[in-house]
Structure formats: structure tokens, C-alpha cells
N, C-alpha and C. Protein backbone atom coordinates (compact mmCIF):
# COMPACT_ATOMS: atom_id res chain seq x y z
N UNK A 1 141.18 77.94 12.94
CA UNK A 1 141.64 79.14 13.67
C UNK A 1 142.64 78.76 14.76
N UNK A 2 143.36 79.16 15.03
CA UNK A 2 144.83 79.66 15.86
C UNK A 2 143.85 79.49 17.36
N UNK A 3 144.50 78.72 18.24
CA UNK A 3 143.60 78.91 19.12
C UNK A 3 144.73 78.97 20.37
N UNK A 4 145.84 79.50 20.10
CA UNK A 4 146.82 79.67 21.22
C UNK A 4 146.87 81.24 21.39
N UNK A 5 146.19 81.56 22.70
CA UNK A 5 145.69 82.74 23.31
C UNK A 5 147.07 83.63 23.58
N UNK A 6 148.32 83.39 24.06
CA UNK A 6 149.30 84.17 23.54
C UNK A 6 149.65 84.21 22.44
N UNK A 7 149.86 83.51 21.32
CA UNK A 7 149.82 83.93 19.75
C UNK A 7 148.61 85.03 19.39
N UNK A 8 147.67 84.66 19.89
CA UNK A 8 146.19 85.84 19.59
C UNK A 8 146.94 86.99 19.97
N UNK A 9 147.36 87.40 21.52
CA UNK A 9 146.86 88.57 22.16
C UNK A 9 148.16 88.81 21.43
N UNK A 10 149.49 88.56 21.23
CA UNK A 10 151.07 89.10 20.86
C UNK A 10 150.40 89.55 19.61
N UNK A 11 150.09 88.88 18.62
CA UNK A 11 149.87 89.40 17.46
C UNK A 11 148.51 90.17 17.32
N UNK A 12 147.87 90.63 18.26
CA UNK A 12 147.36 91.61 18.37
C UNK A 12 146.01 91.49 17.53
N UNK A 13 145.46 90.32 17.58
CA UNK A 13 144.32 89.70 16.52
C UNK A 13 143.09 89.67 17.66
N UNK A 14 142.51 90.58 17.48
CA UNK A 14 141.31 90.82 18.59
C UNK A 14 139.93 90.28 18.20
N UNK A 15 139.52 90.08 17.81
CA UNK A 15 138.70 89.06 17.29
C UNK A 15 138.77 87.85 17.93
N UNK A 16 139.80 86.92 17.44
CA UNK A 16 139.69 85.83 17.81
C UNK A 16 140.19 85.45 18.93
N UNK A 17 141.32 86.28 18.96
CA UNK A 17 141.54 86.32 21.09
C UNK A 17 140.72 86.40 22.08
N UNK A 18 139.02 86.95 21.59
CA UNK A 18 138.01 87.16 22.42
C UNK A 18 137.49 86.06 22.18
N UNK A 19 137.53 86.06 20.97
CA UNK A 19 136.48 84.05 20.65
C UNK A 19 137.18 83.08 21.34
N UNK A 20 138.24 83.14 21.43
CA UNK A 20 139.19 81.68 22.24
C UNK A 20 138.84 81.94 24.23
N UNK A 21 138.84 83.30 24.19
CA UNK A 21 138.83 83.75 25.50
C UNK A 21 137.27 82.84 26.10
N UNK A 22 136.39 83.50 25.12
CA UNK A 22 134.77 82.98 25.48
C UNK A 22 134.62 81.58 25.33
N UNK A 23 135.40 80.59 24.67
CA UNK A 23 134.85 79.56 24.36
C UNK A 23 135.91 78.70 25.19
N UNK A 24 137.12 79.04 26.24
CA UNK A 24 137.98 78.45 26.40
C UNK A 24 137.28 78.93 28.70
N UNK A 25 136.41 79.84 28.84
CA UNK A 25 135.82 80.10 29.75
C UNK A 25 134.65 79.28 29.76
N UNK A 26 133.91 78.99 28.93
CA UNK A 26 132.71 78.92 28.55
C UNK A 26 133.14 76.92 29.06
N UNK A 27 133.87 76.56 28.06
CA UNK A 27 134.57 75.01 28.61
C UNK A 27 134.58 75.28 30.05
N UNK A 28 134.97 75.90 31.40
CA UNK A 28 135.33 75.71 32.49
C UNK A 28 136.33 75.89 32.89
N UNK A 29 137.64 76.40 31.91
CA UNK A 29 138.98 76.25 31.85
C UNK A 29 139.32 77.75 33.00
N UNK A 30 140.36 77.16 34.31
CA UNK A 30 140.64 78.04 34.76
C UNK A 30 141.03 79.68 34.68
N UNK A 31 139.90 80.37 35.03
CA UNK A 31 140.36 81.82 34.61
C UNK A 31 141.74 82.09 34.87
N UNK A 32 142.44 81.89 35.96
CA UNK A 32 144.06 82.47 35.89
C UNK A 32 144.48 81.93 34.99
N UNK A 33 144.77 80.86 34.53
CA UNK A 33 145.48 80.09 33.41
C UNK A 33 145.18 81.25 32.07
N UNK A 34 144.06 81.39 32.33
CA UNK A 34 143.77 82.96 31.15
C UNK A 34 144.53 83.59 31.25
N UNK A 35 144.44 84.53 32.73
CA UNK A 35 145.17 85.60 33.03
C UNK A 35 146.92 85.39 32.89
N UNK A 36 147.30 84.34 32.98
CA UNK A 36 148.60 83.85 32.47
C UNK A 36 149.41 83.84 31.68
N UNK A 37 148.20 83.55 30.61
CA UNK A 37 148.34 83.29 28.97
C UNK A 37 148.54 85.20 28.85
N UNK A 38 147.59 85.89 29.50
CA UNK A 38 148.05 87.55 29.17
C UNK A 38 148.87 87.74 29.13
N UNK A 39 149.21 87.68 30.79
CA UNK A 39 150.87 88.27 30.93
C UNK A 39 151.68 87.73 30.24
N UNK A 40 151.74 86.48 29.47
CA UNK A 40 152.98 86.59 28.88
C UNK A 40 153.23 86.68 27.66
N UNK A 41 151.42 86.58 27.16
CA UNK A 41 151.47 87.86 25.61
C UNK A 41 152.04 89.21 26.12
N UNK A 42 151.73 90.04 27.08
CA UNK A 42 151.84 91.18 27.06
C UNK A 42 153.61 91.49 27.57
N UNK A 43 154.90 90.25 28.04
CA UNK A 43 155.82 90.27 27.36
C UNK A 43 156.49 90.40 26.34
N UNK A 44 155.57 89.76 25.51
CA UNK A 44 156.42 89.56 24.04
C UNK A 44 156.01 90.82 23.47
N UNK A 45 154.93 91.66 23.28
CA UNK A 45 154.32 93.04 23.46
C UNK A 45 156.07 93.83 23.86
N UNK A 46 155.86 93.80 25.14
CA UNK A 46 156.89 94.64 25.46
C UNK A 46 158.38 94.28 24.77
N UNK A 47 158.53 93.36 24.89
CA UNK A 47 159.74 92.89 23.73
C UNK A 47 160.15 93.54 22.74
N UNK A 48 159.12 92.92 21.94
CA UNK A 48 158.69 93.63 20.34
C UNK A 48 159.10 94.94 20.38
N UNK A 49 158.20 95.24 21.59
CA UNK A 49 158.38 97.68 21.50
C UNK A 49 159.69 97.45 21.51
N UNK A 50 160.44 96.97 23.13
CA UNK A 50 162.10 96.81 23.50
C UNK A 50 162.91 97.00 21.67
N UNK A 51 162.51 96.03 21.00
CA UNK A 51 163.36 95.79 19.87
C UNK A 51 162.78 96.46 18.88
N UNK A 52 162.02 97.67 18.84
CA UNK A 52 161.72 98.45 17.60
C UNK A 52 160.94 98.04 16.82
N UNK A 53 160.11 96.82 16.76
CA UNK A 53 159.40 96.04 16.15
C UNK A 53 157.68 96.64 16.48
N UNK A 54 157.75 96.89 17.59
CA UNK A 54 156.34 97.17 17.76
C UNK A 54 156.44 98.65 18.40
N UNK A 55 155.54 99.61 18.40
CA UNK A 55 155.61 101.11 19.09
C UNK A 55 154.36 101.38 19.67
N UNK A 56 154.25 102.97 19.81
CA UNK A 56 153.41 103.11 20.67
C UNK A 56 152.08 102.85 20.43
N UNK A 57 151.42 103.29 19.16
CA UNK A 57 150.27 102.52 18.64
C UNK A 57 149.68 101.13 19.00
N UNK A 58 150.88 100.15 18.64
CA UNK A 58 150.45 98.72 18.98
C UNK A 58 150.16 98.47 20.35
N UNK A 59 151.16 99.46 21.03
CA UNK A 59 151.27 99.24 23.02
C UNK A 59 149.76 99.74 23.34
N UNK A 60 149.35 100.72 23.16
CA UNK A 60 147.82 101.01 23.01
C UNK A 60 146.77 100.12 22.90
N UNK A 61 146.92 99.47 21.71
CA UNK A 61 145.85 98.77 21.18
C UNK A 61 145.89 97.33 21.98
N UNK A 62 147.07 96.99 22.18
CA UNK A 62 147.74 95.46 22.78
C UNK A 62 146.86 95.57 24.24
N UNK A 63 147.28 96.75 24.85
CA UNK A 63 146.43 97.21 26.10
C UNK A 63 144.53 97.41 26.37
N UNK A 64 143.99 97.64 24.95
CA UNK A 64 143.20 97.70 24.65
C UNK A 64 142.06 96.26 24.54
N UNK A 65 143.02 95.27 24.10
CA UNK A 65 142.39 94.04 23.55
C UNK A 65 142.37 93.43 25.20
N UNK A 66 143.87 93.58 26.09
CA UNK A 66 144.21 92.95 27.05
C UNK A 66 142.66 93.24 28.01
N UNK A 67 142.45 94.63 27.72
CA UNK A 67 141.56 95.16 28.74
C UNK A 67 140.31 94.47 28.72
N UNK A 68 140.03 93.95 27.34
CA UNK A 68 138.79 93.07 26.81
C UNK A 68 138.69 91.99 27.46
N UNK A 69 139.82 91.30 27.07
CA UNK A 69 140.00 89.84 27.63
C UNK A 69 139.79 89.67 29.08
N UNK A 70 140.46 90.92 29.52
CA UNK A 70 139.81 91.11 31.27
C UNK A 70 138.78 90.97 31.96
N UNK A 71 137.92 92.18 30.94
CA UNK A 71 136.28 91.96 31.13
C UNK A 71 135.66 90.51 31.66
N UNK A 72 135.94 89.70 30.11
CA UNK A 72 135.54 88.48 30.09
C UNK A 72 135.93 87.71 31.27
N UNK A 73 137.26 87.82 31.89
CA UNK A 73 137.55 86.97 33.17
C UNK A 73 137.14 87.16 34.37
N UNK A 74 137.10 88.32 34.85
CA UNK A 74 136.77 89.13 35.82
C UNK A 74 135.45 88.62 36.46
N UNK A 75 134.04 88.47 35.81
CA UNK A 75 133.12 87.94 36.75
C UNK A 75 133.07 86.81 37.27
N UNK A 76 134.49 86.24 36.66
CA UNK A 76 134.21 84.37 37.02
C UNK A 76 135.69 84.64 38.48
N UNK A 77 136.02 85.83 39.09
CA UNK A 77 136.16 85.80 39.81
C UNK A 77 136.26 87.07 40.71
N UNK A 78 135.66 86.25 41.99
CA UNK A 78 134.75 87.25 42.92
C UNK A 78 135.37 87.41 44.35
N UNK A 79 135.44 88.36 44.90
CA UNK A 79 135.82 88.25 46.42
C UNK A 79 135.29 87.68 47.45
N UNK A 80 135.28 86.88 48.14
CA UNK A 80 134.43 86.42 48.98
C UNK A 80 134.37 87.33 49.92
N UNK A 81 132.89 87.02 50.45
CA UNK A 81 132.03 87.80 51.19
C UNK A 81 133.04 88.29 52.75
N UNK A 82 133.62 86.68 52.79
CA UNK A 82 134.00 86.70 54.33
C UNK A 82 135.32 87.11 54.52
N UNK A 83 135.67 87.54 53.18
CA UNK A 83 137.41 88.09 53.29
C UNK A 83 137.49 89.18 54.10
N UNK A 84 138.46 89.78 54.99
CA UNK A 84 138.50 90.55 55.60
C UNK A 84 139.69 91.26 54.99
N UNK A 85 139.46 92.86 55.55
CA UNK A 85 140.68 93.71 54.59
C UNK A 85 141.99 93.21 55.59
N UNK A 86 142.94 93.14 54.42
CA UNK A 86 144.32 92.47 55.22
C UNK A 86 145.61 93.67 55.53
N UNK A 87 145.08 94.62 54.23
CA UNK A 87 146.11 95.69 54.69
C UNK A 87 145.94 96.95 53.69
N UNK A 88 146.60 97.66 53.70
CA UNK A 88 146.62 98.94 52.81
C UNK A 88 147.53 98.74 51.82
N UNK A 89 147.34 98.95 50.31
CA UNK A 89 148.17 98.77 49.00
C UNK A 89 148.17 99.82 48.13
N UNK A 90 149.53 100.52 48.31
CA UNK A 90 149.48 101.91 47.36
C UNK A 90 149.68 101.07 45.89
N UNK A 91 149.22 101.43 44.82
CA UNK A 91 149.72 100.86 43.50
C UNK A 91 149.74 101.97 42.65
N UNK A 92 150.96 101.71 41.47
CA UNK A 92 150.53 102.53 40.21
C UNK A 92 151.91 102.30 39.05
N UNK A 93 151.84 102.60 38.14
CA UNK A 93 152.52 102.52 37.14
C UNK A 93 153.49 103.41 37.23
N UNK A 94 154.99 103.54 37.14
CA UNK A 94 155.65 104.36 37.46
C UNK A 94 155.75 105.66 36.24
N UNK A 95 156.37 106.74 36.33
CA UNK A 95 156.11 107.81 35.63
C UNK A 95 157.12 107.48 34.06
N UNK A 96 156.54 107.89 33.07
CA UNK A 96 157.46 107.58 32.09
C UNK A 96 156.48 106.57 31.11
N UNK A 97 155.21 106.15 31.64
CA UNK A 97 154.54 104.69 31.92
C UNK A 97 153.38 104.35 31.33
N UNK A 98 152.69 104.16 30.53
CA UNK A 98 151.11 104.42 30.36
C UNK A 98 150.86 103.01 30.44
N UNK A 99 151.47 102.22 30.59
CA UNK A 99 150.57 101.15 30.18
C UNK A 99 149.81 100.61 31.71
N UNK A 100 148.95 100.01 31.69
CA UNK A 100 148.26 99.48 33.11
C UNK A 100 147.32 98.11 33.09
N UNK A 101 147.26 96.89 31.68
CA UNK A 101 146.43 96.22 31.95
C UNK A 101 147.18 95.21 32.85
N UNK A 102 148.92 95.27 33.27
CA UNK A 102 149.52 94.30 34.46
C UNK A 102 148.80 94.86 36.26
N UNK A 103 149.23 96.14 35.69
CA UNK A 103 148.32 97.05 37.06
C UNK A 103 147.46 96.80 37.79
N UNK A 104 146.55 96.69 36.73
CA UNK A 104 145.18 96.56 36.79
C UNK A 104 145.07 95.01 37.45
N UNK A 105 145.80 94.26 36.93
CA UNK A 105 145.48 92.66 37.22
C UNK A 105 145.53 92.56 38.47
N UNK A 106 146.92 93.26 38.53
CA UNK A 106 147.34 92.97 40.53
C UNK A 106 146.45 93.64 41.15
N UNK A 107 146.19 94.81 40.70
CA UNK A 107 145.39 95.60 41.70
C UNK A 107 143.38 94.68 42.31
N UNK A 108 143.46 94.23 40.90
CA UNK A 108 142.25 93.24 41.07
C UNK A 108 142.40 92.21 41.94
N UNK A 109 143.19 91.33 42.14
CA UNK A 109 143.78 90.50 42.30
C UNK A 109 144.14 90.62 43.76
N UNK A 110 144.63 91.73 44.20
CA UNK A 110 144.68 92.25 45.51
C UNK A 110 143.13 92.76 46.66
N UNK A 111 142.32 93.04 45.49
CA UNK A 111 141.10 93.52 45.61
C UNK A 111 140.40 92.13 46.88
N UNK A 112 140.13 90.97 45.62
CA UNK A 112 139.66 90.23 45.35
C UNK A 112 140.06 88.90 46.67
N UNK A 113 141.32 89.71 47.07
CA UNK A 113 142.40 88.97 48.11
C UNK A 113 142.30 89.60 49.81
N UNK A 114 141.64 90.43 49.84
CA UNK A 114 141.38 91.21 50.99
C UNK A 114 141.90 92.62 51.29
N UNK A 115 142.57 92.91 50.52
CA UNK A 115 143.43 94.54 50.53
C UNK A 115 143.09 95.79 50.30
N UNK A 116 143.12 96.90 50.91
CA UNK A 116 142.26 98.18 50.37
C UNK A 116 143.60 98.19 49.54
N UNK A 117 142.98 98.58 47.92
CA UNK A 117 144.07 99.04 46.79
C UNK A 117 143.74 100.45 46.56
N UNK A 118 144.58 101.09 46.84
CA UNK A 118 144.88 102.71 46.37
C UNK A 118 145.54 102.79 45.12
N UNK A 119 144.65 102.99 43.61
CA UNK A 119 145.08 102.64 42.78
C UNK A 119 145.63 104.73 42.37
N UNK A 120 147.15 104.26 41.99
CA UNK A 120 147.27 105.33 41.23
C UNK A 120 147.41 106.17 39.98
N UNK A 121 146.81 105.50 39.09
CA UNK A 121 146.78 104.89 37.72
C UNK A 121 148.50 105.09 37.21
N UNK A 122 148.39 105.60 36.07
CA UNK A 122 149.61 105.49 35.47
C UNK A 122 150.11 106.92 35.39
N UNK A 123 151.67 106.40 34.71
CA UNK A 123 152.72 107.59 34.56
C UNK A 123 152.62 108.98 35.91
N UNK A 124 152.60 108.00 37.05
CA UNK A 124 152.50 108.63 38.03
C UNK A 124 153.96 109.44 38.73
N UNK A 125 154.26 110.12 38.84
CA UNK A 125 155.14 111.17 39.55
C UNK A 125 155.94 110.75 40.80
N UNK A 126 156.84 110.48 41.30
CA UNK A 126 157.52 109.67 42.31
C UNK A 126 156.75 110.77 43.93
N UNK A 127 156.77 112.04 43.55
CA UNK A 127 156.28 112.70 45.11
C UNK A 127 154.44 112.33 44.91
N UNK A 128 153.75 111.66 43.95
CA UNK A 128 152.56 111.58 44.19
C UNK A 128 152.31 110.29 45.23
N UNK A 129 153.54 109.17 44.52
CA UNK A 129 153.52 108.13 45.76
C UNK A 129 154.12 108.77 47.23
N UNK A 130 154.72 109.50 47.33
CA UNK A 130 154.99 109.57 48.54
C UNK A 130 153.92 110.49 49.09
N UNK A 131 152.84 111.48 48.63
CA UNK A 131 151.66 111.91 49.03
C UNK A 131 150.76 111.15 49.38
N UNK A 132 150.67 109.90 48.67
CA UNK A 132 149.71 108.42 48.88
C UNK A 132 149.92 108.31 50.05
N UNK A 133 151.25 107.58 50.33
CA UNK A 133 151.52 106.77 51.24
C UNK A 133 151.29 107.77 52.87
N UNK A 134 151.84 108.94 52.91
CA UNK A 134 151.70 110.12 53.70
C UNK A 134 150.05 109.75 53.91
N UNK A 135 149.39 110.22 53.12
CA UNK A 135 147.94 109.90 53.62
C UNK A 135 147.33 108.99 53.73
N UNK A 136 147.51 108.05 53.43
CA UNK A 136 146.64 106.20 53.42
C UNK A 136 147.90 105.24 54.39
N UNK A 137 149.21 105.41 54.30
CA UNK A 137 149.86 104.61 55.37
C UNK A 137 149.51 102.95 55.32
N UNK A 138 150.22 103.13 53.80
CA UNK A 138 149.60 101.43 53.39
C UNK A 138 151.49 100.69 54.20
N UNK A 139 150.86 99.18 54.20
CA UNK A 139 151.85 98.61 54.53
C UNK A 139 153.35 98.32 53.13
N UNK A 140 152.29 98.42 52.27
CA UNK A 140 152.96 98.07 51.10
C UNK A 140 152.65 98.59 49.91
N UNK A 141 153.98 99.10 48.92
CA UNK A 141 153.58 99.69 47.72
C UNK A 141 154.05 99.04 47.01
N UNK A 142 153.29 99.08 45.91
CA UNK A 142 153.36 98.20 44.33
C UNK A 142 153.86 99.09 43.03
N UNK A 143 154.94 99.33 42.60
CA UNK A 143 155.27 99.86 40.69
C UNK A 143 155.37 98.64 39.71
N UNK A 144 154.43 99.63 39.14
CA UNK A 144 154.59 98.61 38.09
C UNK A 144 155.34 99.74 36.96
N UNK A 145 155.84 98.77 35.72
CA UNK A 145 156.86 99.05 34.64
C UNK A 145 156.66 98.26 33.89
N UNK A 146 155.91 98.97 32.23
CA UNK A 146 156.23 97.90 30.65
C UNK A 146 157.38 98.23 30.23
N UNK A 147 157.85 99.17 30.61
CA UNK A 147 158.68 99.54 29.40
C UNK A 147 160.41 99.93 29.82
N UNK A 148 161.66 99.62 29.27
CA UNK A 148 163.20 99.42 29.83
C UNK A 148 163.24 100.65 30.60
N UNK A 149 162.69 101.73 29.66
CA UNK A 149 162.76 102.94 29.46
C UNK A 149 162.66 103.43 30.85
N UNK A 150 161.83 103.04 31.57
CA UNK A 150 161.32 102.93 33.02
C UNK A 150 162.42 102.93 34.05
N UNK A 151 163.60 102.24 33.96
CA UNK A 151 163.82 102.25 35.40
C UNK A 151 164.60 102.86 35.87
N UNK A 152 165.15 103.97 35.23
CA UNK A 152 165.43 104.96 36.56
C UNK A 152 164.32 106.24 37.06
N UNK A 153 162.87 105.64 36.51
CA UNK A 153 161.92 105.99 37.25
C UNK A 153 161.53 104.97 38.26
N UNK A 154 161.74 104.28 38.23
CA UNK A 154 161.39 103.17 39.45
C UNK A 154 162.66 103.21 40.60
N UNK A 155 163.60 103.83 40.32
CA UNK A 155 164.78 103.72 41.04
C UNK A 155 164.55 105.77 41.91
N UNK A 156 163.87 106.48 41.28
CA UNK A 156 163.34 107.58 41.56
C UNK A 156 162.30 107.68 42.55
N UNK A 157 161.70 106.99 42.37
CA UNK A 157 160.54 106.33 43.07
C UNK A 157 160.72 106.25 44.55
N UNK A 158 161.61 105.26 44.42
CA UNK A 158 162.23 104.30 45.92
C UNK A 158 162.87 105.43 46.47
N UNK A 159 164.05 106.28 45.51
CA UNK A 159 164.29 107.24 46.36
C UNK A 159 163.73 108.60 47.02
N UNK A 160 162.79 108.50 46.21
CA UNK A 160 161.71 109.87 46.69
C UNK A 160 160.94 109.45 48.20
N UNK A 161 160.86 108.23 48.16
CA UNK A 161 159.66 107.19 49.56
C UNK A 161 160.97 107.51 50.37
N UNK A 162 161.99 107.22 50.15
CA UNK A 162 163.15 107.34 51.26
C UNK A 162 163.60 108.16 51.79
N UNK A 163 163.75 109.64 50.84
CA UNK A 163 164.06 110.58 50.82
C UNK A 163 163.05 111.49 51.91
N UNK A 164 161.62 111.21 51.95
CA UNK A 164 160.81 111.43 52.55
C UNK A 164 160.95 110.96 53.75
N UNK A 165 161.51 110.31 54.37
CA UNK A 165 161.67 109.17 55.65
C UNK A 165 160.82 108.40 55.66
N UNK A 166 160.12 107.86 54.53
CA UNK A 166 159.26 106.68 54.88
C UNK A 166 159.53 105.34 54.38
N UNK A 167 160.82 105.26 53.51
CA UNK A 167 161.05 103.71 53.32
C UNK A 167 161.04 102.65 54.45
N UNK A 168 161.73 102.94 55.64
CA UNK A 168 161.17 101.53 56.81
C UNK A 168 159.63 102.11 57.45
N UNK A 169 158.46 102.61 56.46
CA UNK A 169 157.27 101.97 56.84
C UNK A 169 156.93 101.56 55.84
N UNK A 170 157.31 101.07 54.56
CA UNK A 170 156.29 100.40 53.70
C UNK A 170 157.18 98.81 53.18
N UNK A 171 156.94 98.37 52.81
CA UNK A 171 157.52 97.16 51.64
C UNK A 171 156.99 97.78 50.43
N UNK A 172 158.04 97.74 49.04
CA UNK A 172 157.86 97.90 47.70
C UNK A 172 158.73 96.93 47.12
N UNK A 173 157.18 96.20 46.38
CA UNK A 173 157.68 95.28 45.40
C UNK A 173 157.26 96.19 43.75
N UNK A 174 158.13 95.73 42.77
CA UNK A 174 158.36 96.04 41.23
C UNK A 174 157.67 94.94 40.78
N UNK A 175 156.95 95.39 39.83
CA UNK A 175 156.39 93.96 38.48
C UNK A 175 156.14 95.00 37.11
N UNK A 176 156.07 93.96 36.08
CA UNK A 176 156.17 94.00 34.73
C UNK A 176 156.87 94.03 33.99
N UNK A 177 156.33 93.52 32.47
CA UNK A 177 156.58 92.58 32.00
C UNK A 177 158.69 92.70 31.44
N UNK A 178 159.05 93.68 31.29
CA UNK A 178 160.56 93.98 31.25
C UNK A 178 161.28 93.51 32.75
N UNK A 179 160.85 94.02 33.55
CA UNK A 179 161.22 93.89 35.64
C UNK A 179 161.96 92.27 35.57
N UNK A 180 162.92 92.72 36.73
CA UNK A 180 163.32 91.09 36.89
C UNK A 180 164.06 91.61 38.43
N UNK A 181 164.74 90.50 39.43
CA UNK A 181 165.67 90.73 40.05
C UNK A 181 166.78 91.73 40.28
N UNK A 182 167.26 91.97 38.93
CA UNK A 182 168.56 93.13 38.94
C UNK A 182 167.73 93.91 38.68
N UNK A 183 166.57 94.49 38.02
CA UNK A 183 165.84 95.65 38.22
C UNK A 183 165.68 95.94 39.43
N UNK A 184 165.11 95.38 40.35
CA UNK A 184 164.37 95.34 41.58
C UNK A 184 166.17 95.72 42.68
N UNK A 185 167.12 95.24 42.56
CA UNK A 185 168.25 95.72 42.84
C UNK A 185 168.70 97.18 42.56
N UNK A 186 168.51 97.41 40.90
CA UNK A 186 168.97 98.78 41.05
C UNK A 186 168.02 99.32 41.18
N UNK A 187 167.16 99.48 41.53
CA UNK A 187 166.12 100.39 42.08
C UNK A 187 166.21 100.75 43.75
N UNK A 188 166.54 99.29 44.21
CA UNK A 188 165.94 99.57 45.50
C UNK A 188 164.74 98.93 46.13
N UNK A 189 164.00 98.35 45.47
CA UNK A 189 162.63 97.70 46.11
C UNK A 189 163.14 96.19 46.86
N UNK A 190 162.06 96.01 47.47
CA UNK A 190 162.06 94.99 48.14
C UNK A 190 162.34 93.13 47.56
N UNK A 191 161.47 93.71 46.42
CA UNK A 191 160.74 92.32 45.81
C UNK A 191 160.76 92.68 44.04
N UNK A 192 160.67 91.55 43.74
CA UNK A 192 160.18 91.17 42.28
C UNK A 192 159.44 90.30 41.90
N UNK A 193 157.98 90.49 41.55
CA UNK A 193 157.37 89.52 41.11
C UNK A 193 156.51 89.08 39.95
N UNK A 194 156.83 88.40 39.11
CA UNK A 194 156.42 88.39 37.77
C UNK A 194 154.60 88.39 37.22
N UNK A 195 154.14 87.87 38.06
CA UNK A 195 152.83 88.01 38.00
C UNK A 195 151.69 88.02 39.21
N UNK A 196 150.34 88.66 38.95
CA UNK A 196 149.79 89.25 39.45
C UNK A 196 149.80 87.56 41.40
N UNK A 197 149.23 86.31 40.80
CA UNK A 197 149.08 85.77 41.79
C UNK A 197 150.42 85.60 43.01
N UNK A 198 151.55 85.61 42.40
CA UNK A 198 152.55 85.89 42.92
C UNK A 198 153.05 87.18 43.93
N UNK A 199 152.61 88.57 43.41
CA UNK A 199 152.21 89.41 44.02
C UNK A 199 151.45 89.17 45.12
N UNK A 200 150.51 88.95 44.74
CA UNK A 200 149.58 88.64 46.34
C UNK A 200 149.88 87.65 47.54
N UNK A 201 150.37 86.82 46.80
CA UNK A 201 150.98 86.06 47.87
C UNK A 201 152.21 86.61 48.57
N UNK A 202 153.07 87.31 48.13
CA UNK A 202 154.21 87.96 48.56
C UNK A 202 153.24 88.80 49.34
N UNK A 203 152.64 89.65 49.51
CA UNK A 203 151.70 90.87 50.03
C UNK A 203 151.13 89.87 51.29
N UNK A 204 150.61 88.84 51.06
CA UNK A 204 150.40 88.29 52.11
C UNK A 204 150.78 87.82 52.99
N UNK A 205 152.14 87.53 52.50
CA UNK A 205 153.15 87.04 53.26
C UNK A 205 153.72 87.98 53.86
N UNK A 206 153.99 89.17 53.59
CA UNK A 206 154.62 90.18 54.21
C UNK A 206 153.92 90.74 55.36
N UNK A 207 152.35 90.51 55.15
CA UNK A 207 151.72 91.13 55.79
C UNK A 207 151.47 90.48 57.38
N UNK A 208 151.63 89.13 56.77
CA UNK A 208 151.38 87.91 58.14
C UNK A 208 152.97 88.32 59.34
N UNK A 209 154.19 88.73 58.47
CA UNK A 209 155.08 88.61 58.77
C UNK A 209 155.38 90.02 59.97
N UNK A 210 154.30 90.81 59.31
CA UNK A 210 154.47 92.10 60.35
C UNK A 210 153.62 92.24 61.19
N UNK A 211 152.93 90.99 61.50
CA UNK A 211 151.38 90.60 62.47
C UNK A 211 152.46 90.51 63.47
């Protein structure tokens, strides 16, 4: 059996992506290194859709297996007791958007890191973030984006927070798995960051920076 966990999750073979998952945890093998191996199945995922090769069905199911594999990682990591909340984190998938197992990671990940996460699930509405932020007054907001299709909803986004007068109170960083630099340019956000541990550290850093 195939035991390369992005070949599993890209080709969408759920079965044995869970057997490699359990027996590659079960060894001791660092859970992020898991969570790693996701994100960059769940590139080639988005790829695939990008190039007509894969559609909405597979994006579903791809999301589906991802969500599994999560399960399995998730209790092997825990928040410590003595973390203290570090700041307020609006999150959500931008509108246009369904997918959320990158979402989900950061938002865990942020959890797990000291942050109240205001999760807004997906294909969320650009004035719902600016209703968030209006009421919770996080330091920092998070979009996420699978799909190309996305970004002049993410560029909608930024301008709706601005438009509102609240872009100089938050930081917004962009992630997923299409997102890069010149996304994060024509949009408008702050930041770009490719994966979930990266995120947090940027969040933390930002956050130390406005202490």
C-alpha cells in the first residue's frame, strides 16, 4: 500500500489515508508534519478543481476525508492549561467559498495558541465580517480562500472593513491553498500565510507588536 499521505488525501483514497494517518500517529510521528502533509494535498485538490480536472463533488468529499484525518490529529494536540487568551480572531472563509478544512486548521491552531476565535464558517458575506468585528473588536481578522474564483471576494472583504472605518483597527491576513503574495496585494490584506502554524505565529507576532 501507497503510504505517501499526500498521494492518499489528493487522490482522494479514504481508506487508506486514515490507515497511514493511524499507524503513522500511532509510531509517534509528529502531528503537524500530518497536518502538513494536508495542506498540501488539499493544494493539489484545489489545482485539479483550478484546471477542470476535479469539481465540486470531489471538493466535498476531499473536504470530507480532510475532516477525518483531523479528527485523528486533533487529540494529540491540546491547549495548555496555562495559556492565556492573547487576543481576539475574527475568522471565516470568504463568500463565493465552501470549503473550510484550511479554516478549520487555523482556527484550531489559534484556539490551541491562546486566542478567542470567532469562527465564521464559510461563504460568508463581506458586511457579516464587518458586523463581527463591530461587535467582538478582534485585533485581527483571518480569510480564508480554496478557490481562484475567490478573490475579488477577498478584495470585497478588505473593502467593506474599510469602507466601514475599521481597517486601522484590525490586521487581516489571507490563507489558502490558491492565496499567495500578489493575492494578498490585490486585495488589500496585510499578510499571506500559507499554513495554519505560520498563521499563528504571524498573529502572535502582531499581537506582541501592538503590546
Amino acid at each position: 500500500m501507497n503510504k505517501d499521505l499526500v498521494f492518499l488525501l489528493s487522490e482522494l483514497k479514504e481508506k487508506e489515508a486514515l490507515r497511514v494517518t493511524e499507524e503513522r500517529l500511532a509510531a509517534g510521528e509528529d502531528p503537524l508534519a500530518v497536518f502538513d502533509e494536508a495542506r498540501k494535498a488539499m493544494q493539489i485538490v484545489g489545482q485539479r478543481f483550478a484546471e477542470g480536472k476535479y469539481f465540486i463533488p470531489e471538493l466535498i468529499y476531499s473536504g470530507k476525508i480532510l475532516e477525518a484525518v483531523s479528527e485523528l490529529v486533533k487529540p494529540r494536540l491540546t491547549r495548555s492549561p496555562q495559556a492565556q487568551t492573547l487576543g481576539r480572531f475574527v475568522l471565516g472563509t470568504v463568500a463565493g467559498d465552501l470549503h473550510d478544512i484550511g479554516k478549520n486548521l487555523v482556527g484550531f491552531m489559534l484556539d490551541i495558541n491562546g486566542f478567542e476565535v470567532h469562527d465564521l464558517g464559510v461563504d460568508v458575506p463581506p458586511q457579516t465580517f464587518v458586523d463581527k468585528i463591530k461587535e467582538v473588536r478582534p485585533r485581527i481578522v483571518g480569510l480564508s480562500g480554496f478557490l481562484t474564483s475567490v478573490y475579488q471576494a477577498l478584495r470585497d472583504t478588505v473593502e467593506a472593513v474599510r469602507a466601514a472605518g475599521l481597517r486601522d483597527q484590525v490586521k487581516i491576513m489571507i490563507g489558502g491553498g490558491v492565496m499567495d503574495d500578489k493575492i494578498r496585494e490585490f486585495c488589500g490584506a496585510d499578510a499571506y500565510r500559507s499554513d495554519a502554524m505560520a498563521a499563528v505565529a504571524l498573529a502572535k507576532e502582531w499581537i506582541g507588536a501592538a503590546r
